[in-house]
Protein backbone atom coordinates (compact mmCIF):
# COMPACT_ATOMS: atom_id res chain seq x y z
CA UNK A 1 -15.16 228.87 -41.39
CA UNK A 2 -18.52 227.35 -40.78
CA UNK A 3 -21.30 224.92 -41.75
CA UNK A 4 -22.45 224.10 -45.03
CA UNK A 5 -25.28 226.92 -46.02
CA UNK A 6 -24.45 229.46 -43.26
CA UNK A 7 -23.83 231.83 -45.03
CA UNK A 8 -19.93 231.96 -45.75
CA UNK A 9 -20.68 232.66 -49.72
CA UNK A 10 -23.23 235.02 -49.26
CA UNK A 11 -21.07 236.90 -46.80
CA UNK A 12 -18.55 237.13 -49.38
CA UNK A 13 -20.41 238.06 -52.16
CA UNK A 14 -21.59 240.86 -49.62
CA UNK A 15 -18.04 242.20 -49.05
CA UNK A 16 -17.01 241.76 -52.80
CA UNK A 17 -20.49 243.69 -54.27
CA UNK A 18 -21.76 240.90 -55.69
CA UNK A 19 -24.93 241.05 -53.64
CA UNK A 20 -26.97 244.17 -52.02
CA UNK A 21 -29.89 242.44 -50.40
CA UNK A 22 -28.59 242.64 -47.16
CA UNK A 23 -29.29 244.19 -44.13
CA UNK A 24 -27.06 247.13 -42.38
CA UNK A 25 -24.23 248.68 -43.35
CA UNK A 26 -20.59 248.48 -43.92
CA UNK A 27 -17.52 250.10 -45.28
CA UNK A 28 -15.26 249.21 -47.83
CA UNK A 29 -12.23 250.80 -48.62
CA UNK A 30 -13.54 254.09 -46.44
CA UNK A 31 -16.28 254.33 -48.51
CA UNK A 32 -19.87 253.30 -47.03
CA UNK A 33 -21.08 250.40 -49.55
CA UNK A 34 -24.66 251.33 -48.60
CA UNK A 35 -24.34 255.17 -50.36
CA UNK A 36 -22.76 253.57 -53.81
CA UNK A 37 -24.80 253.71 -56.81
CA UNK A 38 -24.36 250.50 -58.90
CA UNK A 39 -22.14 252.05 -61.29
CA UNK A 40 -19.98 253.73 -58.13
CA UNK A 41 -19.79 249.93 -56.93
CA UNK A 42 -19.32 248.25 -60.02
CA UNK A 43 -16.02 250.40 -60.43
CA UNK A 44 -14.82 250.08 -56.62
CA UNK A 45 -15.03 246.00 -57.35
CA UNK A 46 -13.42 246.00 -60.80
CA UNK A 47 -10.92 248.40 -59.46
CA UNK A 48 -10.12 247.17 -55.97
CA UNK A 49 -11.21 243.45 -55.53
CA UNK A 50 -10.26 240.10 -57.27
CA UNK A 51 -12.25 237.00 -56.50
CA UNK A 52 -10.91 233.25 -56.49
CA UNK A 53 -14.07 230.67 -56.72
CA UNK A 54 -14.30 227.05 -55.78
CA UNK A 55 -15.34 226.93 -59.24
CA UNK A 56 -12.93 228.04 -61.80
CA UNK A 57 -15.18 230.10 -63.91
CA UNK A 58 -12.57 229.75 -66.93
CA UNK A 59 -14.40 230.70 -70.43
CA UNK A 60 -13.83 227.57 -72.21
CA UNK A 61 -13.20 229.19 -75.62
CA UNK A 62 -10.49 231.28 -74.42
CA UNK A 63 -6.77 230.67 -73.93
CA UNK A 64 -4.78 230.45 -70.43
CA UNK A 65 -3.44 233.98 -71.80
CA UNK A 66 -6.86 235.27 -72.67
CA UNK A 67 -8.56 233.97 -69.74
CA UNK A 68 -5.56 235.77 -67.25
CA UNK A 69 -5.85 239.12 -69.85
CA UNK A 70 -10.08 239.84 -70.00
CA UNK A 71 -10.36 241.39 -66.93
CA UNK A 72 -7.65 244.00 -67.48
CA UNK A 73 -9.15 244.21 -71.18
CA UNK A 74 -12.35 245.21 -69.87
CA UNK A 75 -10.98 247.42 -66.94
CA UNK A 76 -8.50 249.46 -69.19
CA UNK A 77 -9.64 248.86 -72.93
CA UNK A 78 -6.19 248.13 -73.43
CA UNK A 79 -5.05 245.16 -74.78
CA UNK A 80 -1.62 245.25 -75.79
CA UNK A 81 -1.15 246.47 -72.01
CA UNK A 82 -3.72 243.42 -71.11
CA UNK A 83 -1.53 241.06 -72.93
CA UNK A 84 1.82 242.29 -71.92
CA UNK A 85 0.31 242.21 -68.22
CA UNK A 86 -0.94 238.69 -68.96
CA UNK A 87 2.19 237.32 -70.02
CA UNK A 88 4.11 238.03 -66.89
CA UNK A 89 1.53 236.08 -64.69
CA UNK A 90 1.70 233.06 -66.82
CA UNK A 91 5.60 233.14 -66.53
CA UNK A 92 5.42 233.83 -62.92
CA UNK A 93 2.26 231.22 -62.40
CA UNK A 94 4.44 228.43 -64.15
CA UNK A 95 2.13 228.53 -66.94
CA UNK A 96 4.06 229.20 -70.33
CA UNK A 97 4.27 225.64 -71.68
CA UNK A 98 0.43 226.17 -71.67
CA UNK A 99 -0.25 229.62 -72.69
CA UNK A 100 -2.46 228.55 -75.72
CA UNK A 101 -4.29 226.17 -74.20
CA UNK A 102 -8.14 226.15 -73.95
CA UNK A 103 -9.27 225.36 -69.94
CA UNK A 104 -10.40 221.97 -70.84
CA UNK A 105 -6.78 221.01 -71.59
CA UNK A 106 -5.85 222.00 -68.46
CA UNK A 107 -5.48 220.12 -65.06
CA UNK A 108 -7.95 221.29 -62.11
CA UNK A 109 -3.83 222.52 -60.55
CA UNK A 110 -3.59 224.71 -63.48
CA UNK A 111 -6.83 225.86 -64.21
CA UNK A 112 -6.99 227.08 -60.73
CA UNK A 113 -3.49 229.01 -61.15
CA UNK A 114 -4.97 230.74 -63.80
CA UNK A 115 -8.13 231.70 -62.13
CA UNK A 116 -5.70 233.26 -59.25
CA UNK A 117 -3.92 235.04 -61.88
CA UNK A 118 -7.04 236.50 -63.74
CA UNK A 119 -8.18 237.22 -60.14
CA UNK A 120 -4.54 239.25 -59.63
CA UNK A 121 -4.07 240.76 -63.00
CA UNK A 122 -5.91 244.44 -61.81
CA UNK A 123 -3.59 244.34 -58.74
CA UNK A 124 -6.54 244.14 -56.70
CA UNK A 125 -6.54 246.04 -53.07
CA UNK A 126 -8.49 243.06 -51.82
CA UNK A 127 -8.33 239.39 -52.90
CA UNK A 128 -11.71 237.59 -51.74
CA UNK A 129 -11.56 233.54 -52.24
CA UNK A 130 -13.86 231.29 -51.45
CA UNK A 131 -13.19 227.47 -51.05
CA UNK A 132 -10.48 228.30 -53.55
CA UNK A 133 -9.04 224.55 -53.47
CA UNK A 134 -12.81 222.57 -53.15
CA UNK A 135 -11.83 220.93 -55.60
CA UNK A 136 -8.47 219.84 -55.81
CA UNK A 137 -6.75 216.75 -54.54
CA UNK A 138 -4.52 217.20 -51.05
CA UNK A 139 -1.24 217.51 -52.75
CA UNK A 140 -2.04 220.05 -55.49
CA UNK A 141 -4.54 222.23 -52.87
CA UNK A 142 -1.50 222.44 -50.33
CA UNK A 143 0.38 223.87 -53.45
CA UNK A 144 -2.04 226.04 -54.37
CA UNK A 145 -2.80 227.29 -51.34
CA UNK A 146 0.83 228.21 -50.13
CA UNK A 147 1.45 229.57 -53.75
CA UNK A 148 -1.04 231.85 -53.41
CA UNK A 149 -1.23 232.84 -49.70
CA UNK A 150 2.95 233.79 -50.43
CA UNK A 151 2.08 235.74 -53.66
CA UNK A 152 -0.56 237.78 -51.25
CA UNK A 153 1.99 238.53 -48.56
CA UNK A 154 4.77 239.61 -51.31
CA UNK A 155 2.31 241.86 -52.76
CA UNK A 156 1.02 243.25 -49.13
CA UNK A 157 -2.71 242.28 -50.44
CA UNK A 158 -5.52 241.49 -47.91
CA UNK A 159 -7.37 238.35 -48.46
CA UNK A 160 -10.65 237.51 -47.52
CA UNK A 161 -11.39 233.31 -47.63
CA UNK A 162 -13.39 230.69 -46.96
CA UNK A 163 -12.23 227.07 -46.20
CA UNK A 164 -13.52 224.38 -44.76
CA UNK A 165 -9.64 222.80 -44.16
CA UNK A 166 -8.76 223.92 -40.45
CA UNK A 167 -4.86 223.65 -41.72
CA UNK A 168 -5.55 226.53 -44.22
CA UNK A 169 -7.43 228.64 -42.02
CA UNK A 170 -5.15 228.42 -39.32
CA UNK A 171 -2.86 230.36 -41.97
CA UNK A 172 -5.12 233.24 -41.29
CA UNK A 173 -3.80 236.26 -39.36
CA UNK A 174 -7.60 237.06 -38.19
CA UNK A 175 -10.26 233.64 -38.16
CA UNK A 176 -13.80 234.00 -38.02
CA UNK A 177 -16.31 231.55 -37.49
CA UNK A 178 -19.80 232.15 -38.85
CA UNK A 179 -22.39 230.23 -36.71
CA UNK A 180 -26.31 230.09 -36.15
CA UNK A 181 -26.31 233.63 -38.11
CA UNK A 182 -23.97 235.33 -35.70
CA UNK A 183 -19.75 236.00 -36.93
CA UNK A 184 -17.60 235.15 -33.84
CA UNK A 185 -13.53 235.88 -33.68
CA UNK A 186 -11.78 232.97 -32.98
């Protein structure tokens, strides 16, 4: 938790290898992130950590099953496995009546049930999500939210968010607070 522009996103994009101008060092997965050539951390993420945006990030011309399938497709080269992989989140996501559709067909309830499913379909180590239900309405974030925080516990994942909703983060089994630069337990 914290302020608008304090850094929550960047701090997250730091943990998930999306960004290396920082400074320091950390670990990730026992391996020290500083060490990692951009090939050895381009693996560790697409092996070990799925992300969950605000934003949905759906490719428009793709399919709920497509959209779910690419990441595996790209991680394994494999797409009958991809597919077959695919499938079973869309069943378990309550997603089959809408298996061929495009994203913009979709409501912002089920495009972001998809997004959580691509961001599941490598059986990540480590799910990062940030502002994951920004923008969704009460009702269908609360859904969201539990769905996903239960499918993270059944599959003994550890997730990394951001929220600005106190409820949600007081579903947290660790909170942080990032303020005036500095990352205080709470």
């Amino acid at each position: 938790m914290g302020p608008s522009g304090c850094g929550k996103s960047t701090f997250l994009n730091i943990i998930g290898l999306l960004d290396s101008e920082f400074e320091g060092k950390y670990d990730l997965l026992n391996k020290n992130v500083i060490n990692l050539s951009v090939y050895e951390k381009n693996l560790l993420r697409n092996n070990s950590i799925g992300f969950v945006h605000q934003f949905f990030h759906l490719i428009p011309e793709l399919t709920v099953l497509e959209n779910i399938a690419l990441p595996k497709m790209i991680q394994t080269n494999n797409t009958k496995e991809s597919i077959v992989s695919a499938k079973y989140l869309v069943e378990k996501f309550g997603l089959t009546e809408r298996i061929n559709f495009k994203p913009l067909n979709l409501s912002g309830g089920e495009q972001q049930r998809v997004a959580i499913a691509r961001a599941l379909i490598n059986n990540p180590q480590i799910i990062i999500a940030d502002e994951m239900t920004g923008n969704l309405d009460e009702e269908t974030s609360d859904t969201i939210f539990d769905f996903f925080l239960n499918e993270v516990r059944i599959n003994k994942k550890s997730l990394i968010y951001v929220t600005h909703n106190e409820k949600y983060a007081k579903k947290a089994d660790i909170r942080y607070v990032i303020s005036k630069k500095n990352i205080i337990n709470i």
